[in-house]
Protein backbone atom coordinates (compact mmCIF):
# COMPACT_ATOMS: atom_id res chain seq x y z
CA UNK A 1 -15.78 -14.34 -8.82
CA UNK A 2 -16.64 -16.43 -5.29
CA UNK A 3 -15.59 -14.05 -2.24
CA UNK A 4 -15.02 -16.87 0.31
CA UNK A 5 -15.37 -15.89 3.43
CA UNK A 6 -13.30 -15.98 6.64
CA UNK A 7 -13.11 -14.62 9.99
CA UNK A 8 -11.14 -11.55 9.31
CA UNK A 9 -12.81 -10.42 6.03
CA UNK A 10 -14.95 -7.64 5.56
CA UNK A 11 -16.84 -6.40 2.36
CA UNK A 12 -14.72 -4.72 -0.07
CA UNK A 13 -15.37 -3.27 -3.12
CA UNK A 14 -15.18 -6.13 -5.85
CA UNK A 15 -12.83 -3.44 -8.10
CA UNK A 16 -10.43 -4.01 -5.87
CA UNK A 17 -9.90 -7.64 -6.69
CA UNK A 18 -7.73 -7.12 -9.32
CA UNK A 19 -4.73 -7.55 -7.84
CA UNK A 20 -2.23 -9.60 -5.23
CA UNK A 21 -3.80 -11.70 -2.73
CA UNK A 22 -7.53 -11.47 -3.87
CA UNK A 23 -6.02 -12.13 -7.85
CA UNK A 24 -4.44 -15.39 -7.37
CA UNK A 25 -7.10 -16.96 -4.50
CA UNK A 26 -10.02 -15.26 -5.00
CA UNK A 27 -10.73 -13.82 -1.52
CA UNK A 28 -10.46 -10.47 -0.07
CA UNK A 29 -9.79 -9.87 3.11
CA UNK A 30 -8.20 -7.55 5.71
CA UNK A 31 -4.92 -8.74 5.09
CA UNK A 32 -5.13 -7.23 1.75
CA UNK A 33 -2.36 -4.05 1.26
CA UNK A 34 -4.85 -2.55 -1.34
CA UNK A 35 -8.01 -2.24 1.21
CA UNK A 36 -5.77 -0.02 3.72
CA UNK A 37 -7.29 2.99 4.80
CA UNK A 38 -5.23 6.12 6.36
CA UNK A 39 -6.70 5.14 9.46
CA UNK A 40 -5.08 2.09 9.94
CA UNK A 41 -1.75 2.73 8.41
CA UNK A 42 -1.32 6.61 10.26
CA UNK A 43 2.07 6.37 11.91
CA UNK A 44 0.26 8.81 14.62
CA UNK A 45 -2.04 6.36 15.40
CA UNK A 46 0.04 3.01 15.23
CA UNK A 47 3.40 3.99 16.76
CA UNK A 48 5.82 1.95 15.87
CA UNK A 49 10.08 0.90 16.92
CA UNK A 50 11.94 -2.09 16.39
CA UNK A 51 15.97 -1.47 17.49
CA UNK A 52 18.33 -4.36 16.15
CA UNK A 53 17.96 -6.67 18.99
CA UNK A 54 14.20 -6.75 18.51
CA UNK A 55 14.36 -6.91 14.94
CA UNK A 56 16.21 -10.17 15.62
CA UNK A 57 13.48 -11.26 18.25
CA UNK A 58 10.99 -10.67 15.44
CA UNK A 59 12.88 -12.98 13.17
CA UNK A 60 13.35 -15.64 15.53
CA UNK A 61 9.49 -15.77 15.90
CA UNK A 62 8.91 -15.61 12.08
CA UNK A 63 11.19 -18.28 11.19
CA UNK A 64 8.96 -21.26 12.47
CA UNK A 65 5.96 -19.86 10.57
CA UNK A 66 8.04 -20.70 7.01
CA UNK A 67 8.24 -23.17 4.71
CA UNK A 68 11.27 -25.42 4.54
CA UNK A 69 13.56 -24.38 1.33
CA UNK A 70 11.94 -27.66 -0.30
CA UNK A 71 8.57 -26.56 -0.26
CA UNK A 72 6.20 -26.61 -3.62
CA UNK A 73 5.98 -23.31 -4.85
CA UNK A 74 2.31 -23.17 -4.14
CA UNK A 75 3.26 -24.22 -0.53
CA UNK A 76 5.75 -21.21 -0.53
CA UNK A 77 2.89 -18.75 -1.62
CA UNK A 78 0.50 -20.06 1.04
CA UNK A 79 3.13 -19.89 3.49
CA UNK A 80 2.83 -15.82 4.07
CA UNK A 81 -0.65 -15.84 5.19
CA UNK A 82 0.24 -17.12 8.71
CA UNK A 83 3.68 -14.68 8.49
CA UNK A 84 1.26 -11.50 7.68
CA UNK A 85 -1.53 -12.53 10.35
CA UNK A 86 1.15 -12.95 12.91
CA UNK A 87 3.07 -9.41 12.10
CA UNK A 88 -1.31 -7.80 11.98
CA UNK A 89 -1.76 -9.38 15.79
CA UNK A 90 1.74 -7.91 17.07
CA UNK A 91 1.65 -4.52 15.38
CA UNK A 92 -1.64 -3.84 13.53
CA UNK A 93 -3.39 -3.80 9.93
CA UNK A 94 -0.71 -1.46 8.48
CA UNK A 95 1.71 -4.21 8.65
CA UNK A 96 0.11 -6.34 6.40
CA UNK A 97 1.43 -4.22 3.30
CA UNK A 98 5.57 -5.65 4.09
CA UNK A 99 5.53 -7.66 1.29
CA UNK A 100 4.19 -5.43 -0.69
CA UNK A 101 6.64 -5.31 -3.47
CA UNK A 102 7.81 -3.42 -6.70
CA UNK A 103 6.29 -5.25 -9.48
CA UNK A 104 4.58 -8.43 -10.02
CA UNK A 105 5.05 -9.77 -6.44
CA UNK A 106 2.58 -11.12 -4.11
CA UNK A 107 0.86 -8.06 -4.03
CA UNK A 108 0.95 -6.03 -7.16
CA UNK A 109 2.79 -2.53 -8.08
CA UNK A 110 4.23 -1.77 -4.37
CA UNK A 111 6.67 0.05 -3.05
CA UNK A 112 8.70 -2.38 -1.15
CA UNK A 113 12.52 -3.82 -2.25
CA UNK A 114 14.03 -5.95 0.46
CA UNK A 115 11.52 -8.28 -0.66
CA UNK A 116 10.05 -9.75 -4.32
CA UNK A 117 7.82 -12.47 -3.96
CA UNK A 118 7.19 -15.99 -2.22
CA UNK A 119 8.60 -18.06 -5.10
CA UNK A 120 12.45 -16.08 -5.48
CA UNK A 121 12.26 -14.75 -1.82
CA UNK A 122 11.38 -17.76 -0.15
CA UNK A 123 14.20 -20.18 1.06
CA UNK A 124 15.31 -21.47 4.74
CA UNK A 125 13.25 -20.34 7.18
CA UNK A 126 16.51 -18.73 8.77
CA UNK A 127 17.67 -16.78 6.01
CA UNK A 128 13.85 -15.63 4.78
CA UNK A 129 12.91 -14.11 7.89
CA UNK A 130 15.30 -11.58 8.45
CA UNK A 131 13.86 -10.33 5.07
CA UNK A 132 10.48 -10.45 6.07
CA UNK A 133 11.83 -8.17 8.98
CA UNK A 134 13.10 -6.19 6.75
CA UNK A 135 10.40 -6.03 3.75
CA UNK A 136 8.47 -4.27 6.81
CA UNK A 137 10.37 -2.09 8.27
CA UNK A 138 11.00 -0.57 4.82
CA UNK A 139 7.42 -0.50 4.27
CA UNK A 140 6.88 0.93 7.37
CA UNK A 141 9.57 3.83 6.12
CA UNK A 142 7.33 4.62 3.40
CA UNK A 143 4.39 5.41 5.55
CA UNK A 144 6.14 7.57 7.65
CA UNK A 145 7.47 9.39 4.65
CA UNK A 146 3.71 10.10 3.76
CA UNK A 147 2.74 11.03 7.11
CA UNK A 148 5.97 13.66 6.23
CA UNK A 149 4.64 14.69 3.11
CA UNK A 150 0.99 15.25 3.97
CA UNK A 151 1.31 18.30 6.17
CA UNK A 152 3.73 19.92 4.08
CA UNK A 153 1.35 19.50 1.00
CA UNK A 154 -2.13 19.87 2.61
CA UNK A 155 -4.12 23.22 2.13
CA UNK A 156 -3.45 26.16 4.63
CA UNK A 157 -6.25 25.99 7.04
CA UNK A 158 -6.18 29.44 8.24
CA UNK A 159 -8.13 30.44 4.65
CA UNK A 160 -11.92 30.44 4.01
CA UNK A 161 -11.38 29.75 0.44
CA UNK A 162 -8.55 27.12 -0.77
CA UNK A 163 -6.64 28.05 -4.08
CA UNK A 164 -7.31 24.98 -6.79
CA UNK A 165 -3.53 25.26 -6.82
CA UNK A 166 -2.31 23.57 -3.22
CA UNK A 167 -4.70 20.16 -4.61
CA UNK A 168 -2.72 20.10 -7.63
CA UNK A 169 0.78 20.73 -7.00
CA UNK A 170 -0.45 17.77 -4.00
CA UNK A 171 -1.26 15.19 -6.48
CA UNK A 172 1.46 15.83 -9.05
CA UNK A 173 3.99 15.40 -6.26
CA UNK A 174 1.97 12.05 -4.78
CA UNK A 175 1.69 10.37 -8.21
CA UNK A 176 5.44 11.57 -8.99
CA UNK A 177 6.11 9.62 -5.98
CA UNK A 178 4.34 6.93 -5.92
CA UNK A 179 5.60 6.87 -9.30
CA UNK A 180 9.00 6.79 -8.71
CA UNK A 181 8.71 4.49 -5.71
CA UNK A 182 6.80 1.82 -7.78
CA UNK A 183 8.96 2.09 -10.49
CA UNK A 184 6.10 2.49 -12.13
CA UNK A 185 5.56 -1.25 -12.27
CA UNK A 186 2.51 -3.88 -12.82
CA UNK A 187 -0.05 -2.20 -11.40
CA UNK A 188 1.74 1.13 -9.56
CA UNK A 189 -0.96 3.46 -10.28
CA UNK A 190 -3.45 0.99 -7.84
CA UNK A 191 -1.14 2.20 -4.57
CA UNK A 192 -1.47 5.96 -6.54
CA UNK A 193 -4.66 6.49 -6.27
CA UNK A 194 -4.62 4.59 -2.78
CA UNK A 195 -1.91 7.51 -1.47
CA UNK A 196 -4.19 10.38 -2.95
CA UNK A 197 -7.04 8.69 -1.35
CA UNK A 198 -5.02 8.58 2.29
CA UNK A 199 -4.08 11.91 1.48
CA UNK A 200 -7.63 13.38 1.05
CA UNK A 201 -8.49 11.46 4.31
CA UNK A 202 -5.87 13.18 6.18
CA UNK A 203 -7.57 16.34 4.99
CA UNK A 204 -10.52 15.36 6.70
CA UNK A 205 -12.35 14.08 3.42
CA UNK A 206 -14.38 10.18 4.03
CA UNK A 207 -13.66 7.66 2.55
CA UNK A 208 -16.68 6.95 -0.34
CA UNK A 209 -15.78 10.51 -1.64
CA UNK A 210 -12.02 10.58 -1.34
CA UNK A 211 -12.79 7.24 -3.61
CA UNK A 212 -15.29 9.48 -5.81
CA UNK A 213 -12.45 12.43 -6.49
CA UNK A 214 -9.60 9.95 -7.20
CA UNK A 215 -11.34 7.65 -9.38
CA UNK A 216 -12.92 10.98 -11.18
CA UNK A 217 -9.85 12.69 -11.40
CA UNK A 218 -7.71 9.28 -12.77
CA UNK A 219 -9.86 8.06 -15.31
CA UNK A 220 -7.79 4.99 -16.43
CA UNK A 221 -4.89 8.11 -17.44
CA UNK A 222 -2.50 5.66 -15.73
CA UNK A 223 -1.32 2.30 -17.28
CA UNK A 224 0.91 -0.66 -15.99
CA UNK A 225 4.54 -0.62 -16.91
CA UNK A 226 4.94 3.22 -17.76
CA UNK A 227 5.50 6.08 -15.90
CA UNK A 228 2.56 8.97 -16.30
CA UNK A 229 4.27 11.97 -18.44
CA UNK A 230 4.21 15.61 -17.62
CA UNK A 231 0.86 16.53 -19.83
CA UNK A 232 -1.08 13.32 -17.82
CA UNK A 233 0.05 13.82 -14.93
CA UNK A 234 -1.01 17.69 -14.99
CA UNK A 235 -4.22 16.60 -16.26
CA UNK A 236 -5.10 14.66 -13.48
CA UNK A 237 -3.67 17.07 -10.53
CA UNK A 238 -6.05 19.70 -12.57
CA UNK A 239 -9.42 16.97 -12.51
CA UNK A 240 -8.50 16.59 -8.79
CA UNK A 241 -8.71 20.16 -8.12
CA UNK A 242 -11.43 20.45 -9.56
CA UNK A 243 -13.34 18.11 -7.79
CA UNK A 244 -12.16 19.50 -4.40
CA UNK A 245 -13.28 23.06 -5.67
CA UNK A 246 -16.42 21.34 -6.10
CA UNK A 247 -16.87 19.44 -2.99
């Protein structure tokens, strides 16, 4: 596959281009939900409020960037890149995951519900933006969820030695989740082992290992369309333990 490049790509792994964006055009870049690190989607870092009467501010200034209701469905599709670059500049990389959405949307196996994809989604430019609004600011919601989860699951740090056990009962609660969140979708299990990768990063963990443990510890266990059972979803939390014990 060609990786065309533009001025706001950056070398990704070419794994990654299995899904969303990078499926349907063939180019990855930054405004890809997938490539997200912790870093850039850390609610700490990238504070973030919108009350209603900015929220309707925000629309106003989407609503030029759309399509007319008319518009080819190709058109339609196209038609986000300018919304998500615009939303990037004004708030930063995290907000390129708002459309995001459950299933086989414009990005696959997400987490987001106000919005499905550019084709249904999509009509006058006054009626689709307040969506758009929203598609983020529920997306937004789900990071700060995780930056609530994180501390409560992470490892005591007042301990030399961490028990195998706080990894484990983290990633069976992450995938159960992410699980639930995706509905367990087209593609879910991509933002699952994304989330146990942020969540090894908030532990202090880089990136090229966090990337090493989760792939290690997943194994292609996971599949589209189904939800992970109890014995896979044990088996996993144990692999990712062990890897931890290891590192």
């Amino acid at each position: 596959m060609e990786i065309v490049p533009r001025d706001h790509d950056r070398v990704l792994d070419i794994r990654l281009v299995s899904h969303g964006y990078a499926r349907q055009s063939g180019v990855v870049t930054e405004l890809w939900a997938h490539a997200l690190t912790w870093a850039e989607v850390d609610p700490l870092r990238h504070p973030f409020e919108l009350d209603e009467d900015s929220a309707k501010e925000l629309a106003g200034a989407i609503a030029p960037l759309l399509p007319s209701a008319d518009a080819a469905e190709e058109e339609r599709w196209r038609s986000l890149v300018p919304v998500t670059e615009f939303l990037v500049n004004r708030y930063g990389r995290w907000a390129c995951g708002w459309n995001w959405s459950v299933g086989e949307g414009d990005t696959d196996g997400g987490v987001v519900g106000a919005w499905c994809c550019a084709v249904d989604s999509v009509t006058t430019p006054d009626a689709t933006a307040p969506l758009v609004v929203a598609a983020m600011l529920e997306w937004r919601g789900w990071l700060e969820d995780l930056a609530e989860r994180f501390p409560a699951l992470a490892p005591p740090s007042t301990v030399s030695s961490v028990d195998p056990w706080h990894w484990e009962r983290a990633c069976t609660r992450l995938v159960t989740v992410v699980a639930d969140r995706t509905q367990a979708e087209s593609g879910w299990y991509g933002h699952g082992m994304q989330v146990l990768g942020w969540f090894l990063a908030y532990n202090g963990i880089g990136e090229d290992r966090a990337r090493e443990i989760v792939e290690s510890a997943v194994g292609g266990r996971f599949g589209s369309w189904i939800a992970p059972d109890v014995a896979v979803v044990d088996a996993v939390s144990s692999r990712f333990a062990q890897a931890l014990d290891e590192y």
